[in-house]
Protein backbone atom coordinates (compact mmCIF):
# COMPACT_ATOMS: atom_id res chain seq x y z
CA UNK A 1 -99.46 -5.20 -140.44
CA UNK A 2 -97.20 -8.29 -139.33
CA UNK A 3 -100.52 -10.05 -138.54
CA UNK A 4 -101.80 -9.26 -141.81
CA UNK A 5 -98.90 -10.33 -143.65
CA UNK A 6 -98.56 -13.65 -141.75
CA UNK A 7 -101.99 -14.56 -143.03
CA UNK A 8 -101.81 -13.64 -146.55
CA UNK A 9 -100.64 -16.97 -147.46
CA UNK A 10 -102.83 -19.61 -147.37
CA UNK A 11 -101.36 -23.38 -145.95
CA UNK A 12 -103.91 -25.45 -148.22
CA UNK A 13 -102.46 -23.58 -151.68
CA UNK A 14 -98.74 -23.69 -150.54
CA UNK A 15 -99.78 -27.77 -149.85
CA UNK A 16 -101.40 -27.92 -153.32
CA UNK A 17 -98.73 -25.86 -155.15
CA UNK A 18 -95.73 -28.11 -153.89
CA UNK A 19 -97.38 -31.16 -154.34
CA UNK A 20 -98.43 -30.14 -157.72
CA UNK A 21 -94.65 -28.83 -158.39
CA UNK A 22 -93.88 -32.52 -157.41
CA UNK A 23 -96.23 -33.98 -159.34
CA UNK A 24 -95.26 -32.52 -162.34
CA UNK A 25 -91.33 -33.04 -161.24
CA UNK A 26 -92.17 -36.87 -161.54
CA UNK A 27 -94.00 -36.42 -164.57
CA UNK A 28 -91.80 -35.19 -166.00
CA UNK A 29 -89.00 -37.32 -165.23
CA UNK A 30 -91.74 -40.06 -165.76
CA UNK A 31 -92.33 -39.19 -169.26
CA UNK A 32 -88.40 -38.57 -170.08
CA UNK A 33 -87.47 -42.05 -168.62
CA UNK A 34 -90.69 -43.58 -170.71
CA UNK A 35 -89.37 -42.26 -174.17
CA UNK A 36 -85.72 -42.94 -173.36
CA UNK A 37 -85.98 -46.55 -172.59
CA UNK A 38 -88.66 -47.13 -175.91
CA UNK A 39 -85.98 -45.03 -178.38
CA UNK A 40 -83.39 -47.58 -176.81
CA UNK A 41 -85.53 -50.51 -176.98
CA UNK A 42 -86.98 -49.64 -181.00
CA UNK A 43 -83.11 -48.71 -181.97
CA UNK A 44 -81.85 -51.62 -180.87
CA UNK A 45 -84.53 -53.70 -182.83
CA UNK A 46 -84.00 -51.34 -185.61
CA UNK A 47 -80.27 -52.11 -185.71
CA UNK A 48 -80.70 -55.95 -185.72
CA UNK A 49 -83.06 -55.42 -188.87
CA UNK A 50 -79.98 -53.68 -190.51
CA UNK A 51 -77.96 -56.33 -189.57
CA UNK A 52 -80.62 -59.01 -191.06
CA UNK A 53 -81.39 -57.38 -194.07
CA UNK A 54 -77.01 -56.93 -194.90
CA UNK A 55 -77.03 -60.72 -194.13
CA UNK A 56 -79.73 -61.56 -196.33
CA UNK A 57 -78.21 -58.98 -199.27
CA UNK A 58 -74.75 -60.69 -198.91
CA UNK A 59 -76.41 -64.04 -199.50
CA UNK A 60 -77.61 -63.32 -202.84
CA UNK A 61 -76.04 -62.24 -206.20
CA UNK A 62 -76.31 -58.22 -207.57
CA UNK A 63 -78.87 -60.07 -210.01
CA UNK A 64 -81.53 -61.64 -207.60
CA UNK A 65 -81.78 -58.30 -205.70
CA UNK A 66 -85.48 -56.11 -206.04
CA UNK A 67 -84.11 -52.79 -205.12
CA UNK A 68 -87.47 -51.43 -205.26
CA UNK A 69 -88.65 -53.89 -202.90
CA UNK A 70 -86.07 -53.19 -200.60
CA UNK A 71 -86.21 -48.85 -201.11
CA UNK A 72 -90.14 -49.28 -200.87
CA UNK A 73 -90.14 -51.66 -197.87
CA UNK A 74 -91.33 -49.97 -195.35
CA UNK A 75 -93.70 -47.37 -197.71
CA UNK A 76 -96.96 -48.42 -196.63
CA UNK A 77 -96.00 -48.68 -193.10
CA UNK A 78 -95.62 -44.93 -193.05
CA UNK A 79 -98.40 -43.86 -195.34
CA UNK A 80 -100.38 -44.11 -192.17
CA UNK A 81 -98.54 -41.77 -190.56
CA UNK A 82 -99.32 -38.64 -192.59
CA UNK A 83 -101.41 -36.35 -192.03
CA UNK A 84 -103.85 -35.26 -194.37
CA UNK A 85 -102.70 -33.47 -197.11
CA UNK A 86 -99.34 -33.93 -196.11
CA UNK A 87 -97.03 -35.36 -199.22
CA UNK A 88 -92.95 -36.83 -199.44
CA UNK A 89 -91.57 -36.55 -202.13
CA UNK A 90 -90.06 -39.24 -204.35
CA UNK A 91 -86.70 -38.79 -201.86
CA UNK A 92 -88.41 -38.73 -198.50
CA UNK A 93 -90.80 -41.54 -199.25
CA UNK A 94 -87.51 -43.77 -199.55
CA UNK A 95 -86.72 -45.46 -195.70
CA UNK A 96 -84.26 -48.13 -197.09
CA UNK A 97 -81.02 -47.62 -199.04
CA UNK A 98 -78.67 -49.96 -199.98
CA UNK A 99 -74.84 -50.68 -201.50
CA UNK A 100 -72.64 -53.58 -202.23
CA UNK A 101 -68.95 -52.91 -202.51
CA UNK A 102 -66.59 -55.70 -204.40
CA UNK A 103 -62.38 -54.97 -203.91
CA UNK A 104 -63.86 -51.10 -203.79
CA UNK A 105 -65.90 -51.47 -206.42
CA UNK A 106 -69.77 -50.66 -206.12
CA UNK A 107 -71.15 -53.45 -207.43
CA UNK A 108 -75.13 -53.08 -206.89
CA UNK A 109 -76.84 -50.55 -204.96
CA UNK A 110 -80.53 -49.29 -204.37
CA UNK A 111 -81.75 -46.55 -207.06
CA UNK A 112 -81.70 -43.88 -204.55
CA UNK A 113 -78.01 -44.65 -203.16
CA UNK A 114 -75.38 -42.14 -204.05
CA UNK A 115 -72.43 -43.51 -206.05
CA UNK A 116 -69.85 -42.56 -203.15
CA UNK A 117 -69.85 -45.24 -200.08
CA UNK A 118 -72.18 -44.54 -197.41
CA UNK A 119 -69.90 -45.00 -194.79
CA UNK A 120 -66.17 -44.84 -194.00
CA UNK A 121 -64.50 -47.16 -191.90
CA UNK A 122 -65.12 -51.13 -191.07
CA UNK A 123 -67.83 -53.36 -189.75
CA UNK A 124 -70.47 -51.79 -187.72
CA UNK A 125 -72.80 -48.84 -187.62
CA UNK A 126 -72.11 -45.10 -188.16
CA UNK A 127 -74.14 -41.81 -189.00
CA UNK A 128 -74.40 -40.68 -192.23
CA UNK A 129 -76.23 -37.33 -193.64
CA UNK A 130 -77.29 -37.13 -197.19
CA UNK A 131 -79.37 -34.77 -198.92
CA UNK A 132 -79.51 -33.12 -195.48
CA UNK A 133 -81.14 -36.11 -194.43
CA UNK A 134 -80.02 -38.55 -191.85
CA UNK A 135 -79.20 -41.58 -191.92
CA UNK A 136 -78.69 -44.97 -189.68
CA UNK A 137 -75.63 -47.17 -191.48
CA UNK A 138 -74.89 -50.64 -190.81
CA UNK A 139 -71.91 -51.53 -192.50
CA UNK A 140 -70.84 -56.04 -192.88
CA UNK A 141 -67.19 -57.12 -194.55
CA UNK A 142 -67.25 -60.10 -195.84
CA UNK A 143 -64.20 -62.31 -197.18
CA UNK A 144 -65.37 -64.39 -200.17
CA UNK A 145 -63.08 -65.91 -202.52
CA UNK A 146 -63.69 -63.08 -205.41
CA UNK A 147 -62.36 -60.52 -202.87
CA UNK A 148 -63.99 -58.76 -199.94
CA UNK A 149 -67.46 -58.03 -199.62
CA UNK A 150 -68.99 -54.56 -198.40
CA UNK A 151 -72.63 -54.55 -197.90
CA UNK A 152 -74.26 -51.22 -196.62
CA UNK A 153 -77.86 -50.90 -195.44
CA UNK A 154 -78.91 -47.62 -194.04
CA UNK A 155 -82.59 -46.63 -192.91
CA UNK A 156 -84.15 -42.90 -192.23
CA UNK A 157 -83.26 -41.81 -188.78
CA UNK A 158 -86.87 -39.75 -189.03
CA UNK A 159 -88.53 -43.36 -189.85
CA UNK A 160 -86.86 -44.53 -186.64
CA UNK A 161 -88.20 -41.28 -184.39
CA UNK A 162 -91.48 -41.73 -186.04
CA UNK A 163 -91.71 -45.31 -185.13
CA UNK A 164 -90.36 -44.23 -181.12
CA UNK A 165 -93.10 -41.75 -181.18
CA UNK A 166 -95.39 -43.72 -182.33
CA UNK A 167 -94.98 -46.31 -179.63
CA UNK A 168 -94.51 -43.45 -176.51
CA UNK A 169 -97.40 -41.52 -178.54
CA UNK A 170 -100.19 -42.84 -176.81
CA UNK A 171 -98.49 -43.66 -173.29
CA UNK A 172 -97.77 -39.74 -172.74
CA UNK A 173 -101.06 -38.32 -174.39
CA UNK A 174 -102.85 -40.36 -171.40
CA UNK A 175 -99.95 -39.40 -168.81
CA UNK A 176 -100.80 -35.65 -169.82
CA UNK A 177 -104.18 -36.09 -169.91
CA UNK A 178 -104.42 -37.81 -166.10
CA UNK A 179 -102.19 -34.68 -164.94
CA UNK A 180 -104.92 -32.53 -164.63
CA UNK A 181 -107.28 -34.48 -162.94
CA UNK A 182 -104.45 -36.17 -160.60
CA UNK A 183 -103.74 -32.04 -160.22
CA UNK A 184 -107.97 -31.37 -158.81
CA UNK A 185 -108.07 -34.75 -157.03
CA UNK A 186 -105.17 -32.92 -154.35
CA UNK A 187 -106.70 -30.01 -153.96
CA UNK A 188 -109.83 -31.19 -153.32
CA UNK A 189 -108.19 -34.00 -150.88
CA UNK A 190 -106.00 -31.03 -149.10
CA UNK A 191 -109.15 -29.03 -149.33
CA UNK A 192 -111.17 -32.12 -147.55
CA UNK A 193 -107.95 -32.15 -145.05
CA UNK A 194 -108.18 -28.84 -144.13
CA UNK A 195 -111.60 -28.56 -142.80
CA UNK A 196 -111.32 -29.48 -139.00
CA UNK A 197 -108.72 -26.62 -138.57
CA UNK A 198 -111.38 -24.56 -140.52
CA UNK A 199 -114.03 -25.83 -138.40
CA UNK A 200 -111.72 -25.05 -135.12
CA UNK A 201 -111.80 -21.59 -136.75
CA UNK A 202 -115.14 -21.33 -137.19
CA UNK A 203 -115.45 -22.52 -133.45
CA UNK A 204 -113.23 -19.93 -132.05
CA UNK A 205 -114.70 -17.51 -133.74
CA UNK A 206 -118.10 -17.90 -132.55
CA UNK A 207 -117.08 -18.30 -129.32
CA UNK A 208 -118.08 -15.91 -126.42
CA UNK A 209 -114.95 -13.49 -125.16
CA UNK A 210 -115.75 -14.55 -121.70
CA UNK A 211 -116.16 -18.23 -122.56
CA UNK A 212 -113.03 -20.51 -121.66
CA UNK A 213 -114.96 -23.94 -121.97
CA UNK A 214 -113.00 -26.25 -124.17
CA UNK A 215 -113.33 -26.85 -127.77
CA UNK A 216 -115.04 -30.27 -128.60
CA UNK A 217 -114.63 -31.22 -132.27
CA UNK A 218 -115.80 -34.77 -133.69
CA UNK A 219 -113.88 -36.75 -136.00
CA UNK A 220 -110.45 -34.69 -135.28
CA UNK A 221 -107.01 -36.03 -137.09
CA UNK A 222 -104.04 -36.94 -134.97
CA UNK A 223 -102.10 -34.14 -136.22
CA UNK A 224 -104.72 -31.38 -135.62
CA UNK A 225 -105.38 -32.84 -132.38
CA UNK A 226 -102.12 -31.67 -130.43
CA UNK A 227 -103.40 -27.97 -131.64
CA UNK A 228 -106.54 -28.35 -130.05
CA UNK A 229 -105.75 -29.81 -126.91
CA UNK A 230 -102.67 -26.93 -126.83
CA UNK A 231 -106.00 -24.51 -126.87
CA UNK A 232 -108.03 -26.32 -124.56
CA UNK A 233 -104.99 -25.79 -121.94
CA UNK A 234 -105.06 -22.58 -123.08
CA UNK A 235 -108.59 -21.79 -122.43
CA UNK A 236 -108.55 -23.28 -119.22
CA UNK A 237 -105.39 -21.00 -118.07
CA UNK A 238 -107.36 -17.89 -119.05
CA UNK A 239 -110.85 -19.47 -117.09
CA UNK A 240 -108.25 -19.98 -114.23
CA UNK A 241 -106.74 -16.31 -114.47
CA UNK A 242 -110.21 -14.94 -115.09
CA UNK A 243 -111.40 -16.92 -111.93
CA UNK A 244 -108.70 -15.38 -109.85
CA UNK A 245 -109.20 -12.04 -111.28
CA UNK A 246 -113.02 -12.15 -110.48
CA UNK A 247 -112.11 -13.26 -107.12
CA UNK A 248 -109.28 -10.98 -106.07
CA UNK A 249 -111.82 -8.09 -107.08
CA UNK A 250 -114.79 -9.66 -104.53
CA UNK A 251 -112.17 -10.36 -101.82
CA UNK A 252 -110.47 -6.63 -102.03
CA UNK A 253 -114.43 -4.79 -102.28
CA UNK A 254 -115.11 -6.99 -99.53
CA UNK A 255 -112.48 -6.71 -97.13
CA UNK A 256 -111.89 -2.99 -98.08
CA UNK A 257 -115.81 -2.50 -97.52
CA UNK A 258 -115.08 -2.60 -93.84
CA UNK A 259 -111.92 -0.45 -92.95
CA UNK A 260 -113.42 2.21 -95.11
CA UNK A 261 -116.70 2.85 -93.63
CA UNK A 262 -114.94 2.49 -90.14
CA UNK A 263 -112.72 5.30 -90.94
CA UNK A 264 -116.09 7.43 -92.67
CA UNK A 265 -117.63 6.79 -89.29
CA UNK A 266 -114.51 8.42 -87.21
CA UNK A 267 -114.26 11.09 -89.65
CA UNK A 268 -117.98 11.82 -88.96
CA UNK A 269 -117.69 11.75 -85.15
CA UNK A 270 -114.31 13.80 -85.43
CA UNK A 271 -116.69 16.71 -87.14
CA UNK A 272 -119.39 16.24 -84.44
CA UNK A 273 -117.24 16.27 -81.46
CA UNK A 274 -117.79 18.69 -78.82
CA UNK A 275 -114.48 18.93 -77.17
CA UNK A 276 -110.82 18.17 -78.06
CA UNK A 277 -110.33 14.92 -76.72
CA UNK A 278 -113.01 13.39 -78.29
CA UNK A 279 -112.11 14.48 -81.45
CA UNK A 280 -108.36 13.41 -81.22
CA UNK A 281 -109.96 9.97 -80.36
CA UNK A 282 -111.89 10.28 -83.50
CA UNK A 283 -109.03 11.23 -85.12
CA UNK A 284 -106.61 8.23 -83.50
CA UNK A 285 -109.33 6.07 -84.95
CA UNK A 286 -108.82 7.28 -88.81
CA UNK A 287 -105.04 6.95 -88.49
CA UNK A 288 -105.94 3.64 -86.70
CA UNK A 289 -107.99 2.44 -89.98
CA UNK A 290 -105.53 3.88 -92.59
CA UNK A 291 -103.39 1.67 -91.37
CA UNK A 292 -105.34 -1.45 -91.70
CA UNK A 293 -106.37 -0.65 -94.80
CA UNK A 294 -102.67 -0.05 -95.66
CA UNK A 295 -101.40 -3.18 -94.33
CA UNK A 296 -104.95 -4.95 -96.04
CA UNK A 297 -104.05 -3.21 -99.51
CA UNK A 298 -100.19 -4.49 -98.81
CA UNK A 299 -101.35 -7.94 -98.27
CA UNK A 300 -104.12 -7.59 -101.26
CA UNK A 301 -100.94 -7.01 -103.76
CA UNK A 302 -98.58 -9.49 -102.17
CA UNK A 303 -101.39 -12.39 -102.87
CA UNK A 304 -101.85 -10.98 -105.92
CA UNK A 305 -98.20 -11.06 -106.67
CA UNK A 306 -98.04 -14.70 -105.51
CA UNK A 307 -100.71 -16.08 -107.89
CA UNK A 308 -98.47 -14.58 -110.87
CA UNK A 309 -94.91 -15.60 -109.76
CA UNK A 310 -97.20 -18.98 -109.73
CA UNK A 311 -98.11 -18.92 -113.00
CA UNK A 312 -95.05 -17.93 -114.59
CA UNK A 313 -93.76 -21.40 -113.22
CA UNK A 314 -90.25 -19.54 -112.94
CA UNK A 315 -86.82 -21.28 -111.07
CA UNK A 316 -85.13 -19.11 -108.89
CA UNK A 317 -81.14 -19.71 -108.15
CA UNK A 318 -79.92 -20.55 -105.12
CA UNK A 319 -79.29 -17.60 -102.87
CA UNK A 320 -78.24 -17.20 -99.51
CA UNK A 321 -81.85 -15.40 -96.99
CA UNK A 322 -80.38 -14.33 -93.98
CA UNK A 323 -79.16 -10.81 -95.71
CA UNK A 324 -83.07 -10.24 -95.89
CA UNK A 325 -84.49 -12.12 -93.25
CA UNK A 326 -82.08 -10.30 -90.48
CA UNK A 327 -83.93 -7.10 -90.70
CA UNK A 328 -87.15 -8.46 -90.72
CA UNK A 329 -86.67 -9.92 -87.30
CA UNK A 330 -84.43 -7.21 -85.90
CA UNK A 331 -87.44 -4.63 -87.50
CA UNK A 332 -90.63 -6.25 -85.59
CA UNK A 333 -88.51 -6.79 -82.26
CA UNK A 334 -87.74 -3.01 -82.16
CA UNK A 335 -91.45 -2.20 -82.99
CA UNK A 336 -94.19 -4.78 -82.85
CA UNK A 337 -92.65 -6.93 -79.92
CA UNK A 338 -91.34 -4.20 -78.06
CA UNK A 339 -94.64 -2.10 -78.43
CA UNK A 340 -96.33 -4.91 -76.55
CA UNK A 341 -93.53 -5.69 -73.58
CA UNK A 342 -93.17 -9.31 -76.08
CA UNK A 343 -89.88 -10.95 -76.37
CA UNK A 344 -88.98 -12.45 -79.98
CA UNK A 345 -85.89 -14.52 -79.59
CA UNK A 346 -84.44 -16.54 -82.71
CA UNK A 347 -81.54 -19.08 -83.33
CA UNK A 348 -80.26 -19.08 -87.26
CA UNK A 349 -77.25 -20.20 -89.34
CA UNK A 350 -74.92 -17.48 -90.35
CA UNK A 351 -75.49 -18.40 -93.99
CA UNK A 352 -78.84 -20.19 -95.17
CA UNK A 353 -78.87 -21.24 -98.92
CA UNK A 354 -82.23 -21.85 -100.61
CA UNK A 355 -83.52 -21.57 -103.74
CA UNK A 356 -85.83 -19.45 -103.37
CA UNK A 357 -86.76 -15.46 -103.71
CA UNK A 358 -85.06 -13.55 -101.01
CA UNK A 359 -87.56 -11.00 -101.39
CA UNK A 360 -90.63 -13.35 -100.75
CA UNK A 361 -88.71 -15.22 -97.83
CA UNK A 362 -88.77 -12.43 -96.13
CA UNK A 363 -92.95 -11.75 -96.47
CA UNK A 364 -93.11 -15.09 -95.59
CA UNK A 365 -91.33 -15.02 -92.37
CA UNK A 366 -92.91 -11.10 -91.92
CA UNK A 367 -96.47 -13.02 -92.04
CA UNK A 368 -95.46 -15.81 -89.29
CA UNK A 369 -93.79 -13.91 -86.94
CA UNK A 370 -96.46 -11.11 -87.28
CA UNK A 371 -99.55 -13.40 -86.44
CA UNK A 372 -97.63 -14.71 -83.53
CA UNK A 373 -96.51 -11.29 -82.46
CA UNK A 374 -100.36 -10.24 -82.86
CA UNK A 375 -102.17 -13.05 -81.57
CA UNK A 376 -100.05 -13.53 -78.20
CA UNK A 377 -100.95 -11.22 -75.41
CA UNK A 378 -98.41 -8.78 -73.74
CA UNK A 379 -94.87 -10.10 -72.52
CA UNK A 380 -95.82 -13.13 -74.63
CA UNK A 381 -92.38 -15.40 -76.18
CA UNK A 382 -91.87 -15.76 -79.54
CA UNK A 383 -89.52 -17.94 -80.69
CA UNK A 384 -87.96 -18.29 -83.94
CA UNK A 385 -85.67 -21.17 -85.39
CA UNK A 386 -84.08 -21.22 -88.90
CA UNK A 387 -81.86 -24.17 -89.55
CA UNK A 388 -80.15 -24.99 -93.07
CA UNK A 389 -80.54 -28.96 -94.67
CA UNK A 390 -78.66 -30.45 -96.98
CA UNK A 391 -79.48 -29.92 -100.78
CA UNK A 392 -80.23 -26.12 -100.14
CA UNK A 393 -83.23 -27.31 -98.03
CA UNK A 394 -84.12 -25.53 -95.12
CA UNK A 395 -86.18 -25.36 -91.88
CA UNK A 396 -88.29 -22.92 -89.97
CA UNK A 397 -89.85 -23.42 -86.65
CA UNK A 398 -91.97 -20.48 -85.27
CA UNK A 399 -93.89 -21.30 -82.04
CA UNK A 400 -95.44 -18.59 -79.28
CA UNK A 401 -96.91 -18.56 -75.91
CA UNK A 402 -100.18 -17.59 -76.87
CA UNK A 403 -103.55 -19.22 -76.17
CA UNK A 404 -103.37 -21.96 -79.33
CA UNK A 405 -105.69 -22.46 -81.29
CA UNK A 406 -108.41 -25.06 -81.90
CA UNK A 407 -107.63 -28.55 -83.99
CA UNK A 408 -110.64 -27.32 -85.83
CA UNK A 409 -109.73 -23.70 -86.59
CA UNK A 410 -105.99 -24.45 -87.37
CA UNK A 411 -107.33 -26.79 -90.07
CA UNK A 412 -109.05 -23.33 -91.61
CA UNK A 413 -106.42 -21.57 -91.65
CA UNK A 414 -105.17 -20.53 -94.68
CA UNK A 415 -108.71 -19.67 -96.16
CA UNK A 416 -108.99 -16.32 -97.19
CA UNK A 417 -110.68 -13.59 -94.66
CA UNK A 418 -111.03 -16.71 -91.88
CA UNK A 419 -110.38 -15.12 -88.52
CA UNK A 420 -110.31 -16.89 -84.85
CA UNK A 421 -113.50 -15.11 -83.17
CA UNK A 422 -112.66 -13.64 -79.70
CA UNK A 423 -109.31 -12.91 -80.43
CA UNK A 424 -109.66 -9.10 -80.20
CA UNK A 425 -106.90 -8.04 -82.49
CA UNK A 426 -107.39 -6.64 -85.60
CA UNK A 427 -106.77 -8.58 -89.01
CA UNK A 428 -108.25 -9.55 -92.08
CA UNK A 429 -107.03 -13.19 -92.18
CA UNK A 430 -104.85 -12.72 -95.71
CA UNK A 431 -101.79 -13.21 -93.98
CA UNK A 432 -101.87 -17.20 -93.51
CA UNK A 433 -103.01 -17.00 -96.97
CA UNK A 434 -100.18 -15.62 -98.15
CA UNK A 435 -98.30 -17.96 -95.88
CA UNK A 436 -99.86 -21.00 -97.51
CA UNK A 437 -99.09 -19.34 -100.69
CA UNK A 438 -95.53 -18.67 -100.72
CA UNK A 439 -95.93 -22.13 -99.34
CA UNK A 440 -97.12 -23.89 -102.16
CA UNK A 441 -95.42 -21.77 -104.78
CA UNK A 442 -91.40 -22.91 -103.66
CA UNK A 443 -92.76 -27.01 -102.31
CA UNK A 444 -92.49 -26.02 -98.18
CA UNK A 445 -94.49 -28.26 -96.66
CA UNK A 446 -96.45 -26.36 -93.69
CA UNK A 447 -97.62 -27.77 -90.02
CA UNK A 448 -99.37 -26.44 -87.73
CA UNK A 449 -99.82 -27.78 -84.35
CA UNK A 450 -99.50 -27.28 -80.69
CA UNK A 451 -95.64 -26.12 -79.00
CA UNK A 452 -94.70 -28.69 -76.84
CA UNK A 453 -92.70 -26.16 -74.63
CA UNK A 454 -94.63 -22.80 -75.18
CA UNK A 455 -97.91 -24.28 -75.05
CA UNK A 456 -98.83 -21.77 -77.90
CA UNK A 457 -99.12 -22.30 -81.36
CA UNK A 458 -96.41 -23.85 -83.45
CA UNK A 459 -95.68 -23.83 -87.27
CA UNK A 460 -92.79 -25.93 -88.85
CA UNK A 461 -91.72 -25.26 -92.77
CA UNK A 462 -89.53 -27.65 -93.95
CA UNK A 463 -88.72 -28.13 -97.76
């Protein structure tokens, strides 16, 4: 359900929709700015025609004024702006109205004027409603030497919308219009966007389950590019894991191939045997191979365990080894060494800081000192030496008496199931493996060479 719910939205309509919410955001601020500054801008000339046309009427005489030319001015300039049918009446097809004031007394005035002044108040312009009608009033004063002069124009505040609308008309029919269109041109560009993550889809989906190869996609956009390498890496982590999984499964049916059918064959001769000591030496045998295949099965997880701690790229803390690394020595000198008249001597700090996995330290140093114990013949020396470096680095030094090793066999070891022929001992050649492993996985570097005193082999870790 959480799956299903995280991909019920789509990322191309949320794109559209906000850019569309923008869109029409700015278009509508757009529009809003637009008809504010052209109502400023056709006020403002409307005003100064007030103020011409009071200049002009306080210039001439009651006698030389038309009225009618001056109520009817601006008639035919709005005939045009009815609609069909549409009638004023004698009132509303008046845009201009006029008085002239003498010493408070009305002295001329336009027929539709009302006998009461248009206007309170001195020079300048004001708001006037007649006839529930509004009106624009420019008021001049004028000191003449029959008295003072009051000349009032006032024009139609509808006249002045019309006229605003009339200029923004146009301008926002074509903003409105282009909306739409501006509207499909994004989706269809997010759409066109879009398509290489719908063709990585596409891709992914047709894709084999045990395929890992990486996706190759022509004409990819910077940002959908960090996506696809992201799955590339991704793919070739699984192809890695996969490989490892494949071949831990060969190397364990391999390997285990062999201890089992030794301990079927002992089992068989322990039914067929004719007298008792033959068939506890039957039987010594099938202990003798449940053991290796124990300690094979042991090493089996151990590598297996490796190759995840390695993938998990995790950073241990410091901690101090010799708590685990004490009992692993004191453990195979009481058993191993002492089973074989061998002597395991070692020299370590009291404390030895690392950072590092006590728990894998001590398979590591298990693996080393078990090869050396195994591979060296009886009353062989084993010597171990653990010293501490600065930085929480560390050394280990583990050298035998044994009979060596070739230059060319020392430079195989490590590979998984390689065994020294002639060696007579029993093994299955994982533990160097997991030696190089643990290696690898904390940055030890590993040597193997010839001891100088022992005359055995001798392995140095230092990191």
């Amino acid at each position: 359900m959480a799956g299903r719910r995280a991909a019920s939205w789509s990322l191309a309509r949320r794109l559209v929709l906000s850019i569309v919410l923008l869109l029409t955001l700015i278009w509508t601020l757009a529009m809003a700015s637009i008809y504010w500054h052209t109502r400023e801008h056709v006020h403002k000339l409307l005003d100064l025609h007030l103020m011409q046309t009071a200049v002009l009427l306080s210039n001439q005489s009651p006698e030389e004024i038309d009225d009618d030319e001056l109520e009817h001015a601006q008639k035919r300039s709005r005939e045009h702006k009815l609609s069909p049918g549409e009638e004023d009446s004698e009132f509303d097809d008046v845009a201009t109205i006029f008085q002239i004031w003498r010493n408070g007394e009305l002295m001329a005035h336009s027929r539709h004027a009302p006998r009461q002044p248009l206007a309170q108040g001195g020079s300048g312009f004001a708001q006037a409603t007649l006839d529930e009608r509004r009106w624009r009033v420019y008021t001049e004063e004028i000191n003449t030497r029959d008295g003072r002069l009051r000349v009032m124009v006032a024009e139609d505040q509808r006249l002045r919308d019309d006229i605003v609308l009339g200029n923004v008309r146009s301008l926002l029919i074509g903003l409105l219009l282009a909306f739409p269109a501006t509207a499909l041109l994004v989706w269809w560009l997010v759409r066109r966007a879009m398509r290489p993550l719908q063709q990585a889809g596409a891709a992914i989906r047709q894709r084999q389950a045990q395929s890992h190869a990486p996706l190759e996609l022509a004409d990819v956009p910077r940002e959908v590019q960090p996506l696809i390498d992201a799955l590339n890496q991704l793919f070739g982590r699984i192809g890695e894991l996969l490989h490892k999984e494949r071949r831990f499964t060969a190397d364990a049916a391999h390997e285990l191939r062999t201890p089992i059918a030794a301990i079927r064959m002992m089992a068989q001769v322990a039914q067929g045997a004719g007298d008792e000591e033959q068939r506890q030496q039957a039987l010594d045998g099938v202990v003798q191979g449940c053991d290796r295949a124990t300690r094979l099965v042991e090493q089996l997880l151990q590598l297996a365990r490796l190759e995840a701690e390695a993938d998990t790229g995790t950073e241990w803390p410091v901690a101090d080894l010799m708590p685990t690394l004490d009992p692993v020595v004191q453990d195979l000198r009481q058993t191993q060494a002492a089973a074989h008249g061998q002597r395991l001597s070692w020299q370590a700090p009291d404390t030895l800081p690392a950072r590092m996995q006590p728990a894998l330290a001590g398979v590591l140093l298990r693996n080393l000192l078990d090869n050396a114990l195994r591979y060296s013949p009886e009353g062989a020396e084993v010597r171990v030496l653990l010293q501490a470096l600065p930085e929480q680095g560390m050394r280990w030094i583990v050298e035998d008496s044994g009979p060596g090793m070739a230059d060319a066999d020392m430079q195989r070891l490590g590979e998984r199931f390689f065994r020294v022929l002639g060696t007579r001992r029993s093994g299955s050649g994982l533990g160097w493996s997991i030696v190089r492993r643990i290696a690898a996985l904390y940055g030890l570097q590993l040597k193997v060479d010839r001891s100088p005193e022992l005359g055995g082999l001798r392995v140095r870790l230092e990191g």
